[in-house]
N, C-alpha and C. Protein backbone atom coordinates (compact mmCIF):
# COMPACT_ATOMS: atom_id res chain seq x y z
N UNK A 1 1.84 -23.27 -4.10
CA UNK A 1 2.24 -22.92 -2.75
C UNK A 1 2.14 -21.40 -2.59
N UNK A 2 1.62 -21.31 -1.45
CA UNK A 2 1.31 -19.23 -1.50
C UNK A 2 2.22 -19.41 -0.31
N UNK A 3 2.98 -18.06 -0.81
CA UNK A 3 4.13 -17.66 -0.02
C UNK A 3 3.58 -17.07 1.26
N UNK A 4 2.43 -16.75 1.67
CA UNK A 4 1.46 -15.54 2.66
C UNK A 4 1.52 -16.76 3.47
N UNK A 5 0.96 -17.92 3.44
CA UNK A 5 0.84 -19.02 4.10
C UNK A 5 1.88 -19.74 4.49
N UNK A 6 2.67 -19.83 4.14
CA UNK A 6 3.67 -20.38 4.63
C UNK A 6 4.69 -19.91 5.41
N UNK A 7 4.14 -18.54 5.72
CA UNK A 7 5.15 -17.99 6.47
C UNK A 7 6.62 -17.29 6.27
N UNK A 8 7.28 -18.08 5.21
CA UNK A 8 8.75 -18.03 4.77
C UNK A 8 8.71 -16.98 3.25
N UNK A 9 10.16 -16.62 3.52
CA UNK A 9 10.14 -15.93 1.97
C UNK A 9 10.84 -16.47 1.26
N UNK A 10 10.97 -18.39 1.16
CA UNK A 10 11.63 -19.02 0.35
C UNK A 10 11.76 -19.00 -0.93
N UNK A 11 10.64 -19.00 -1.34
CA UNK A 11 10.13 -19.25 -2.84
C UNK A 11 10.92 -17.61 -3.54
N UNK A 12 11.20 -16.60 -2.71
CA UNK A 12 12.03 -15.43 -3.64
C UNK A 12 13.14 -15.65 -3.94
N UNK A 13 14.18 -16.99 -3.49
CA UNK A 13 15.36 -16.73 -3.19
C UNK A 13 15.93 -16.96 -4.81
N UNK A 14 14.90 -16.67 -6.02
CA UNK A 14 15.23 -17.06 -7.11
C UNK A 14 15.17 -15.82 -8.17
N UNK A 15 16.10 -15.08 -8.60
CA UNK A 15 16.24 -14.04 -8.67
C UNK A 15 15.94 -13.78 -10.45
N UNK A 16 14.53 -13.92 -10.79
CA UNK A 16 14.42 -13.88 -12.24
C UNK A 16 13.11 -12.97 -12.45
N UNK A 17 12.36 -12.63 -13.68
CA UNK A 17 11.46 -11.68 -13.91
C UNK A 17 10.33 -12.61 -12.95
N UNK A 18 9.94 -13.52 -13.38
CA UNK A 18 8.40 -14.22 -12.58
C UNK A 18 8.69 -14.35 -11.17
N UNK A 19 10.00 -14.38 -10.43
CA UNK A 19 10.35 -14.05 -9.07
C UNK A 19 9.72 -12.86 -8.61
N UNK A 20 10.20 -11.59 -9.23
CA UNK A 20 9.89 -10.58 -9.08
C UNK A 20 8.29 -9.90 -9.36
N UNK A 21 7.77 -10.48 -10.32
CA UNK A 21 6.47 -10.45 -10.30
C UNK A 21 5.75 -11.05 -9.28
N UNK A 22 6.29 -12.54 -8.57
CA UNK A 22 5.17 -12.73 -7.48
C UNK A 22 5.69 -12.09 -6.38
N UNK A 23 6.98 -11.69 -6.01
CA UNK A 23 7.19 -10.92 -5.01
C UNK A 23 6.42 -9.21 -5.23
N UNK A 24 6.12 -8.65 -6.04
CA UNK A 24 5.18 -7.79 -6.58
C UNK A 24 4.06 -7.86 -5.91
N UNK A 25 3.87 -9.23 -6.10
CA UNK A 25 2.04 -9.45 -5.70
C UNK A 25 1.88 -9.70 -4.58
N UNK A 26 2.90 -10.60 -4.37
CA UNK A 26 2.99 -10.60 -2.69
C UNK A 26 2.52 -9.43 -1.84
N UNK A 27 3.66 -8.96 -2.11
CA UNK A 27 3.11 -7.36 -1.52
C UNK A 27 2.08 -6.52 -1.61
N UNK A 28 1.72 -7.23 -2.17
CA UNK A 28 0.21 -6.40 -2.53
C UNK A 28 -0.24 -6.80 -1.46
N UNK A 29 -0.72 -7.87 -1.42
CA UNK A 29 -1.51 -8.79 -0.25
C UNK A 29 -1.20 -7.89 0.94
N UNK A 30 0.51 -7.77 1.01
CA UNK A 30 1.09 -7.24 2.48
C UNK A 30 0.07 -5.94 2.78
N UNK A 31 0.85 -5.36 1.62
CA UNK A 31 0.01 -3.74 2.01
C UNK A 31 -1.54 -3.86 2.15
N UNK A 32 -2.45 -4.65 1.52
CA UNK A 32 -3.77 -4.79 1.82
C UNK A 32 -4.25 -5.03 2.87
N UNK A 33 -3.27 -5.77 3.69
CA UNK A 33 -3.72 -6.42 5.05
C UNK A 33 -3.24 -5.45 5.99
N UNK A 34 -1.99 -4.55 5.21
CA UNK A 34 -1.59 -3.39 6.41
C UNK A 34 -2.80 -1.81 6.51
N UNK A 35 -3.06 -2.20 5.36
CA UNK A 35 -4.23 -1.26 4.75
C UNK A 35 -5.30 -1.56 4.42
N UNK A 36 -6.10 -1.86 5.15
CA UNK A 36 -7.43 -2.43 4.68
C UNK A 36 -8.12 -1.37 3.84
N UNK A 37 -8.35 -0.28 4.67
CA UNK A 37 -9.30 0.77 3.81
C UNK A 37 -8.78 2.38 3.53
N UNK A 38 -7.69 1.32 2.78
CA UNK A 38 -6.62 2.24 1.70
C UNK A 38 -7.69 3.28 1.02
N UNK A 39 -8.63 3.06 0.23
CA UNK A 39 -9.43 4.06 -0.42
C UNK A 39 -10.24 5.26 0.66
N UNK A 40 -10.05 4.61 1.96
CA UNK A 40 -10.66 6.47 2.70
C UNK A 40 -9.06 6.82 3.19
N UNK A 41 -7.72 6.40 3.15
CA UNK A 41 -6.39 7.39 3.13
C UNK A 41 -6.50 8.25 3.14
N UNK A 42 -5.98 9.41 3.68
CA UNK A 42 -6.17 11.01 3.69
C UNK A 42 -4.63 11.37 4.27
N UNK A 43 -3.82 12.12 3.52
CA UNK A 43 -2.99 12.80 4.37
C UNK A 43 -1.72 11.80 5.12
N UNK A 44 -1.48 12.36 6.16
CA UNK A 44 -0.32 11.04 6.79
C UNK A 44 -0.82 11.04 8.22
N UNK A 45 -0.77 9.58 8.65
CA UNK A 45 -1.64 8.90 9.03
C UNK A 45 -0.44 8.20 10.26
N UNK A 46 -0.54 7.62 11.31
CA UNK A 46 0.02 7.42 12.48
C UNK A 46 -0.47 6.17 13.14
N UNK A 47 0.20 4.68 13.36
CA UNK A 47 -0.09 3.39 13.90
C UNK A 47 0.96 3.22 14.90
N UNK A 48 -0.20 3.42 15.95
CA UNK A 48 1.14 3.53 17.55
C UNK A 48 0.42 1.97 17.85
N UNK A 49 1.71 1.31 18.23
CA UNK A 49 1.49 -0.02 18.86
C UNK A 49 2.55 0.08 20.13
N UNK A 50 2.12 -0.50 20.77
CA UNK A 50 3.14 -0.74 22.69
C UNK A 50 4.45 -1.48 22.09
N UNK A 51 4.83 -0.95 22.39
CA UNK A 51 6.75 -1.90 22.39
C UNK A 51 7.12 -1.37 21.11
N UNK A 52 6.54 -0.64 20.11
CA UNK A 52 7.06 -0.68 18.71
C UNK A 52 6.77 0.49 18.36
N UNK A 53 7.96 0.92 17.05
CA UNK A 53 7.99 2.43 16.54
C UNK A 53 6.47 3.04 15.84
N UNK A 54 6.55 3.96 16.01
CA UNK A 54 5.46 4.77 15.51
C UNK A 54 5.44 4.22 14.12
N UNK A 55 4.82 3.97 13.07
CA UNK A 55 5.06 3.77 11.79
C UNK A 55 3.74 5.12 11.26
N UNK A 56 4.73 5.71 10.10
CA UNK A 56 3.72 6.86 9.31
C UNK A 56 3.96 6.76 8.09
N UNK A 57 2.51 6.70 7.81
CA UNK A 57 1.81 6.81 6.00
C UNK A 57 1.53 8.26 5.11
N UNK A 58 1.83 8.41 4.53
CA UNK A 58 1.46 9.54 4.01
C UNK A 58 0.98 9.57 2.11
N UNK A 59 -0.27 9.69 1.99
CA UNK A 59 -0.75 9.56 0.79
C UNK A 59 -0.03 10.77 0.27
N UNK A 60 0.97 10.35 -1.21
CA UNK A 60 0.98 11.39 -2.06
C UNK A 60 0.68 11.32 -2.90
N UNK A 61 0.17 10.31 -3.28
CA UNK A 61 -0.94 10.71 -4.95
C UNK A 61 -1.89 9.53 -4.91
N UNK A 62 -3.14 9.48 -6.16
CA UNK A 62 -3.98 8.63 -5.64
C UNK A 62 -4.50 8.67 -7.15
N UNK A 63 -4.57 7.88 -7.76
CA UNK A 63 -5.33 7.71 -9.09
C UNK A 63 -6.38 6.70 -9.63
N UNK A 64 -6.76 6.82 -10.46
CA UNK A 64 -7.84 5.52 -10.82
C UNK A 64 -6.92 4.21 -10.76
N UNK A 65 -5.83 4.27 -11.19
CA UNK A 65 -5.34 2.71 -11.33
C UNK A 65 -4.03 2.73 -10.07
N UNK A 66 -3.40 3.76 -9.99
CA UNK A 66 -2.37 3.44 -8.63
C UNK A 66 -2.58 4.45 -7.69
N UNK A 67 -1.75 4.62 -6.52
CA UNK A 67 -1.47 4.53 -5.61
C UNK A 67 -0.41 4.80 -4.73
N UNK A 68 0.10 6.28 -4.63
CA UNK A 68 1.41 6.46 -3.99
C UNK A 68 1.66 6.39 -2.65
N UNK A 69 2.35 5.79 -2.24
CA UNK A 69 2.36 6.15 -0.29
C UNK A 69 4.09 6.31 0.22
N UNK A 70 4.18 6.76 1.27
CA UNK A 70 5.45 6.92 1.87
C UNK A 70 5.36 6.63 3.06
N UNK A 71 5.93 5.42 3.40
CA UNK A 71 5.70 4.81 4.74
C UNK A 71 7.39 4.83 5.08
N UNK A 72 7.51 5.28 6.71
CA UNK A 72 8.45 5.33 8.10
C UNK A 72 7.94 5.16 9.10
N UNK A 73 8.79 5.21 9.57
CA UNK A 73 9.63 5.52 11.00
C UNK A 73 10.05 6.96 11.42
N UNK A 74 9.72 7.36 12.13
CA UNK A 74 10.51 9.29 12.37
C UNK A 74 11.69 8.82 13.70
N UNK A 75 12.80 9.36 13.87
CA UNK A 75 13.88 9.68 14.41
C UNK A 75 14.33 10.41 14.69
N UNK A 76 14.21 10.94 15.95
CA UNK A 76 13.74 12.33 16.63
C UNK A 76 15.52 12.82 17.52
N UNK A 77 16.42 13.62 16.81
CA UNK A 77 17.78 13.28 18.00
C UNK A 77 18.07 14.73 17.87
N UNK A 78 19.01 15.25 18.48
CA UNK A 78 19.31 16.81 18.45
C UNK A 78 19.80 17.63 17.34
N UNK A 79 19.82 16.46 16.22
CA UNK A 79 20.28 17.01 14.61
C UNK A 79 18.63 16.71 13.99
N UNK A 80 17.64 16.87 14.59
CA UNK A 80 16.53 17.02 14.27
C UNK A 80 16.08 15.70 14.04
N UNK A 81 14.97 15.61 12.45
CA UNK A 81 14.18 14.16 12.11
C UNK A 81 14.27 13.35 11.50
N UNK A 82 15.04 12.00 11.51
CA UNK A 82 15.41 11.42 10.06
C UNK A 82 14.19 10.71 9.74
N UNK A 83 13.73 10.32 8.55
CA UNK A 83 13.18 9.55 8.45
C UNK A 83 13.24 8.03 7.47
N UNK A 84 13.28 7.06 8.35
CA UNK A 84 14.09 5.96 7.95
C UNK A 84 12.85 4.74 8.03
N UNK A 85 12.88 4.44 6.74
CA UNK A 85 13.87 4.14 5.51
C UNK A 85 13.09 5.26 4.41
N UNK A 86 12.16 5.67 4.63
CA UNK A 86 11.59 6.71 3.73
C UNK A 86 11.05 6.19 2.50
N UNK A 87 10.13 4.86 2.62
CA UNK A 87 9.93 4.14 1.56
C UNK A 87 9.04 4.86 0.36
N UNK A 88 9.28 5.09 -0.43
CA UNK A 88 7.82 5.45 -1.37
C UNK A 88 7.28 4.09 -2.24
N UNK A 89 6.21 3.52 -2.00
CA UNK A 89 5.46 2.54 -2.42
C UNK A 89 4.46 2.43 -3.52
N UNK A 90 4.55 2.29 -4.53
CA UNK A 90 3.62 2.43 -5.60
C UNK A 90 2.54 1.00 -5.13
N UNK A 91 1.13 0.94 -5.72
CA UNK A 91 0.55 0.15 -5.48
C UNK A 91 -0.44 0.62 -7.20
N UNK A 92 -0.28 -1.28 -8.30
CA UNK A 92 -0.63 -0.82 -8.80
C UNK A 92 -2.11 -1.71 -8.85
N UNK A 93 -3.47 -0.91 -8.90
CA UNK A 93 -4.42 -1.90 -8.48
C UNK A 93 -4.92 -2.29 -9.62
N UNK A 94 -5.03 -2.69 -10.79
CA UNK A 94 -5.25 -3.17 -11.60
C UNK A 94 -5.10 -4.31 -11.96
N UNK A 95 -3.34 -4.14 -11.95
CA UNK A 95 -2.51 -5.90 -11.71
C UNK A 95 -2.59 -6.58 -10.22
N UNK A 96 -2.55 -5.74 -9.22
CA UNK A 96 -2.62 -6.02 -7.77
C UNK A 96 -1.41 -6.47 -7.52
N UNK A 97 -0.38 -5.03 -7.69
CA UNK A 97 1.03 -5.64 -7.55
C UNK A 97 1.69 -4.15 -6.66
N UNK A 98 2.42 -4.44 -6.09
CA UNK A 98 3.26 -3.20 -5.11
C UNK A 98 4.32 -3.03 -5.76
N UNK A 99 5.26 -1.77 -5.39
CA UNK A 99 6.83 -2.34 -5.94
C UNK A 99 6.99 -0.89 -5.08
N UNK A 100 8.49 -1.17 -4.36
CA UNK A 100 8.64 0.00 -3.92
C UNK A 100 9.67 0.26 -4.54
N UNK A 101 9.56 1.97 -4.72
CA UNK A 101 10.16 2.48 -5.86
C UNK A 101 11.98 3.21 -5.75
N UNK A 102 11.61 3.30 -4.51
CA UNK A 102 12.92 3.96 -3.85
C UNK A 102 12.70 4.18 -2.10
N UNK A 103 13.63 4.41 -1.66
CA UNK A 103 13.58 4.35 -0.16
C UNK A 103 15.17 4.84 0.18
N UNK A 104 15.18 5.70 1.20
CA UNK A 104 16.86 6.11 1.76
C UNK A 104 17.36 5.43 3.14
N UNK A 105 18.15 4.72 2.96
CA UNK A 105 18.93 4.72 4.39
C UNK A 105 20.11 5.81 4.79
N UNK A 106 20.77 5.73 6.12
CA UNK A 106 21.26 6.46 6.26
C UNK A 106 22.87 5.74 5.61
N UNK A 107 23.16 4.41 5.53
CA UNK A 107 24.55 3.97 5.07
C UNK A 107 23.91 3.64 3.00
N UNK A 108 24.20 4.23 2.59
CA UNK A 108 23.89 4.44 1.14
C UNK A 108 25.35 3.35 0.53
N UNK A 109 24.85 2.01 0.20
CA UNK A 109 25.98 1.48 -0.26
C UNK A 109 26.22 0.11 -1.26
N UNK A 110 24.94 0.76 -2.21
CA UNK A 110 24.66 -0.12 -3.77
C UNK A 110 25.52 0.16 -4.62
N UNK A 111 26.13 -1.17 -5.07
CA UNK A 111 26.90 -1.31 -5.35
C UNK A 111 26.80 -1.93 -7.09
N UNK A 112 27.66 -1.21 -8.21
CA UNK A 112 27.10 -1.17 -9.45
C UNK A 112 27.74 -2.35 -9.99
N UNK A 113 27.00 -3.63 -10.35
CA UNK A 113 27.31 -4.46 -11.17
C UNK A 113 27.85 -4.31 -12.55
N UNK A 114 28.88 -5.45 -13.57
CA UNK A 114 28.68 -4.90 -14.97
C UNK A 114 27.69 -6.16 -15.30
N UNK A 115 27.24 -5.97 -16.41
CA UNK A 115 26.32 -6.66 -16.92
C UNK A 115 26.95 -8.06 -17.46
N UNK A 116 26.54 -9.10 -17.21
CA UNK A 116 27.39 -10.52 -17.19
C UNK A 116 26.19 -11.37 -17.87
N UNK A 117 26.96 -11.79 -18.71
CA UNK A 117 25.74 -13.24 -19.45
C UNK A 117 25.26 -13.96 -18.27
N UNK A 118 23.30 -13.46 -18.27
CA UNK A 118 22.78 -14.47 -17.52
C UNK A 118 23.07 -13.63 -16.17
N UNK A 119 23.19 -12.41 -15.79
CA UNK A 119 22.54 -11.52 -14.98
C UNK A 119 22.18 -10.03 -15.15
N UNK A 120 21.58 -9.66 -15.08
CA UNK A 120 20.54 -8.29 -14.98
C UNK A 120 20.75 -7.43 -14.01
N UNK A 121 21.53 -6.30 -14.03
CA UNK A 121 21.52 -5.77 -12.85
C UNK A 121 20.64 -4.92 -12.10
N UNK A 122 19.58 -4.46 -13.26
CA UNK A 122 18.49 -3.70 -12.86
C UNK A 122 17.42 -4.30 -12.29
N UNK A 123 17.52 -5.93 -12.40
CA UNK A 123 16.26 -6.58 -11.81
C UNK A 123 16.65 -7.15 -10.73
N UNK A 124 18.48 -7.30 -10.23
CA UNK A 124 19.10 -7.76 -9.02
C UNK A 124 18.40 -6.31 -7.95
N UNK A 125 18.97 -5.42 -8.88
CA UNK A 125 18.42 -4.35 -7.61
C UNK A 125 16.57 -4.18 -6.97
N UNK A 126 16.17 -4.09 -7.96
CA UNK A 126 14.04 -4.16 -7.74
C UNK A 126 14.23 -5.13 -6.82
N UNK A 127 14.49 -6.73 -7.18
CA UNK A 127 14.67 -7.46 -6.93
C UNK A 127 14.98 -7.43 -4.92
N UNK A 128 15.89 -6.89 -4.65
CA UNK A 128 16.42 -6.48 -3.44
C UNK A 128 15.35 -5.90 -2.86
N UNK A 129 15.16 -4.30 -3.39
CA UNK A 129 14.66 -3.80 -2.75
C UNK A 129 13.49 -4.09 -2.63
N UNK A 130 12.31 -5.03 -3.45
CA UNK A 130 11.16 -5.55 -3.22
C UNK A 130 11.33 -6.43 -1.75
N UNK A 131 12.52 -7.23 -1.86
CA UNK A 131 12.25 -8.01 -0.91
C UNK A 131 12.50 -7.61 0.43
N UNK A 132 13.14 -6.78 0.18
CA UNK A 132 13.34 -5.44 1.83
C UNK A 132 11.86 -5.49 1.98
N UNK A 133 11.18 -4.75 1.10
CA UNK A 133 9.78 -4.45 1.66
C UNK A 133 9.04 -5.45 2.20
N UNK A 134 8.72 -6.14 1.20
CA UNK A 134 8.63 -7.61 2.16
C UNK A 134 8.72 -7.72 3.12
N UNK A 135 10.03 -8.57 3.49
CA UNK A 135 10.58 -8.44 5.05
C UNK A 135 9.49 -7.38 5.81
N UNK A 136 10.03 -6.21 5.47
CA UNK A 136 9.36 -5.30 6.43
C UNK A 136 7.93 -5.27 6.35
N UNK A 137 7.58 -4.93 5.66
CA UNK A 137 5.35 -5.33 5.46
C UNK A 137 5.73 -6.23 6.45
N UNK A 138 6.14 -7.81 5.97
CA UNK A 138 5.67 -8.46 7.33
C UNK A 138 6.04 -7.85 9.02
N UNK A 139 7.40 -7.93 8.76
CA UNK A 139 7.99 -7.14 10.12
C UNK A 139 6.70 -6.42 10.70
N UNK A 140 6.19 -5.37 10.04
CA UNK A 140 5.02 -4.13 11.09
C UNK A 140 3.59 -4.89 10.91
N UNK A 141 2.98 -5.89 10.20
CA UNK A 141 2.39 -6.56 10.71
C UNK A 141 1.90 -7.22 12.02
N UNK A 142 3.51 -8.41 11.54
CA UNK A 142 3.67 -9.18 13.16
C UNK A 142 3.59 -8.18 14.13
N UNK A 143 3.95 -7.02 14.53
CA UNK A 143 4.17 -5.84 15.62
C UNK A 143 2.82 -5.25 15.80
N UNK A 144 1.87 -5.57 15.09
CA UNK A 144 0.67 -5.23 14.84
C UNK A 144 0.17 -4.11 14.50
N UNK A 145 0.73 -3.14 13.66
CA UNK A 145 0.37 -2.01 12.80
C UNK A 145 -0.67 -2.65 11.91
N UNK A 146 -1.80 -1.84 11.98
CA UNK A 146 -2.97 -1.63 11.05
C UNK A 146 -3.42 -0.16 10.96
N UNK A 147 -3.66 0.22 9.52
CA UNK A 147 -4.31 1.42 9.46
C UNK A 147 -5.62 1.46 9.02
N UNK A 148 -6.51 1.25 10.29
CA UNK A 148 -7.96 1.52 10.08
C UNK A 148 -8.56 3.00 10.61
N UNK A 149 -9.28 3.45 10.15
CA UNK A 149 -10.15 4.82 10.60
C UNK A 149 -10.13 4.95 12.05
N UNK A 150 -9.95 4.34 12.32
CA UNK A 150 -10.62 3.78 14.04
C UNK A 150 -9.48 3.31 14.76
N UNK A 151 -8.49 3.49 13.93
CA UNK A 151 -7.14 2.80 15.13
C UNK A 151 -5.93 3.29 14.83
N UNK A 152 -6.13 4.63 13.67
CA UNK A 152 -4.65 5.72 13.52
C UNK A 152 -5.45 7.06 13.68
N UNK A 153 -4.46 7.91 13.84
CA UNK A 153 -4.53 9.14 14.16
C UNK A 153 -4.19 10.15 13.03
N UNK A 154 -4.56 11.14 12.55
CA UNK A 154 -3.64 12.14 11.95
C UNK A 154 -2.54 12.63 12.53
N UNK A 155 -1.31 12.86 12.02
CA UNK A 155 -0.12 13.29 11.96
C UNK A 155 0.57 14.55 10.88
N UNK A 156 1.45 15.23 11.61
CA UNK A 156 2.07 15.93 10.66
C UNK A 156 2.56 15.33 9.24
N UNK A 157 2.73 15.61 8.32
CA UNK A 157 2.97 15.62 6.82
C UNK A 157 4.56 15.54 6.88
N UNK A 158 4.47 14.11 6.45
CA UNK A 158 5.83 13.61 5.98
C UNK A 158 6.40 14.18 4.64
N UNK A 159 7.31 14.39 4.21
CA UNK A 159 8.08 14.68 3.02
C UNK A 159 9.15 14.05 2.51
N UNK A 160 9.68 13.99 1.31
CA UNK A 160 10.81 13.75 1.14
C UNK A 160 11.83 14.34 1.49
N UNK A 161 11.86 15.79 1.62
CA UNK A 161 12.86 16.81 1.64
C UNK A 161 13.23 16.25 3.74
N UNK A 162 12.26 15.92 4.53
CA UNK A 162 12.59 15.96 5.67
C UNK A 162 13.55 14.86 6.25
N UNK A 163 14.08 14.00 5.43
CA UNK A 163 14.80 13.19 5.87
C UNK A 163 16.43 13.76 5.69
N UNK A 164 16.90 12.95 6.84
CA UNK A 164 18.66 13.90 6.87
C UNK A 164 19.43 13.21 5.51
């Protein structure tokens, strides 16, 4: 059963290493389809769709086997720009697996497990935050974000340091 096809993100609701590996791959798929022609990337990059937030990419590293990106949202208010969720996305193309590596919200509120026979707390968390991405890959999909040559714009240069 491929999870892409079916629409649902049932098949994650099982929280073990081969969970997390196909939710990995999953995402791969996501980002491929959000990125078709990831290899001409340049810089940070801008997908305006009608009814829906600006979403911005910004290549920060690029290697023979991976792939760094930092994909938002900008939030523009009189205490200046947040940028939310501030994902940084590894993509590794070899295995053809995503994992996002870290990301900030503005309510910061992970919460530290102790380690219990028969749970992992370091793979509850990946675990999570893979499937955030998820969610969201699909989320700016459906909304119809694509970054092709021909249908984003250049944009100012996202950072880490610019989020509140």
């Amino acid at each position: 059963m491929d999870v892409l096809q079916t629409g649902t993100l049932e098949r994650y609701r099982r929280r073990d290493l081969p969970a997390l590996i196909d939710l990995y791959e999953g995402n791969y798929l996501r980002v491929m389809r959000l990125f078709p022609e990831l290899d001409s990337l340049e810089g940070t990059q801008v997908s305006r769709v009608a009814g829906a937030l600006d979403l911005y990419v910004t290549l920060e590293e690029r290697f023979k086997y991976t792939t760094t990106l930092l994909l938002t949202y900008r939030f523009i208010d009189d205490a200046g720009t947040a940028l939310e969720p501030n994902a940084r996305i590894c993509i590794y193309h070899d295995v053809r697996a995503v994992e996002l590596v870290s990301h900030c919200r503005r309510k910061r509120t992970r919460k530290v497990h102790k380690w219990l026979r028969g749970r992992m707390p370091e793979l509850d968390h990946r675990w999570e935050m893979n499937r955030f991405l998820a969610k969201w890959l699909k989320f700016c999909s459906n909304q119809g974000h694509l970054f092709l040559n021909c249908t984003t714009r250049p944009a100012e240069k996202i950072t880490r340091l610019d989020s509140r």
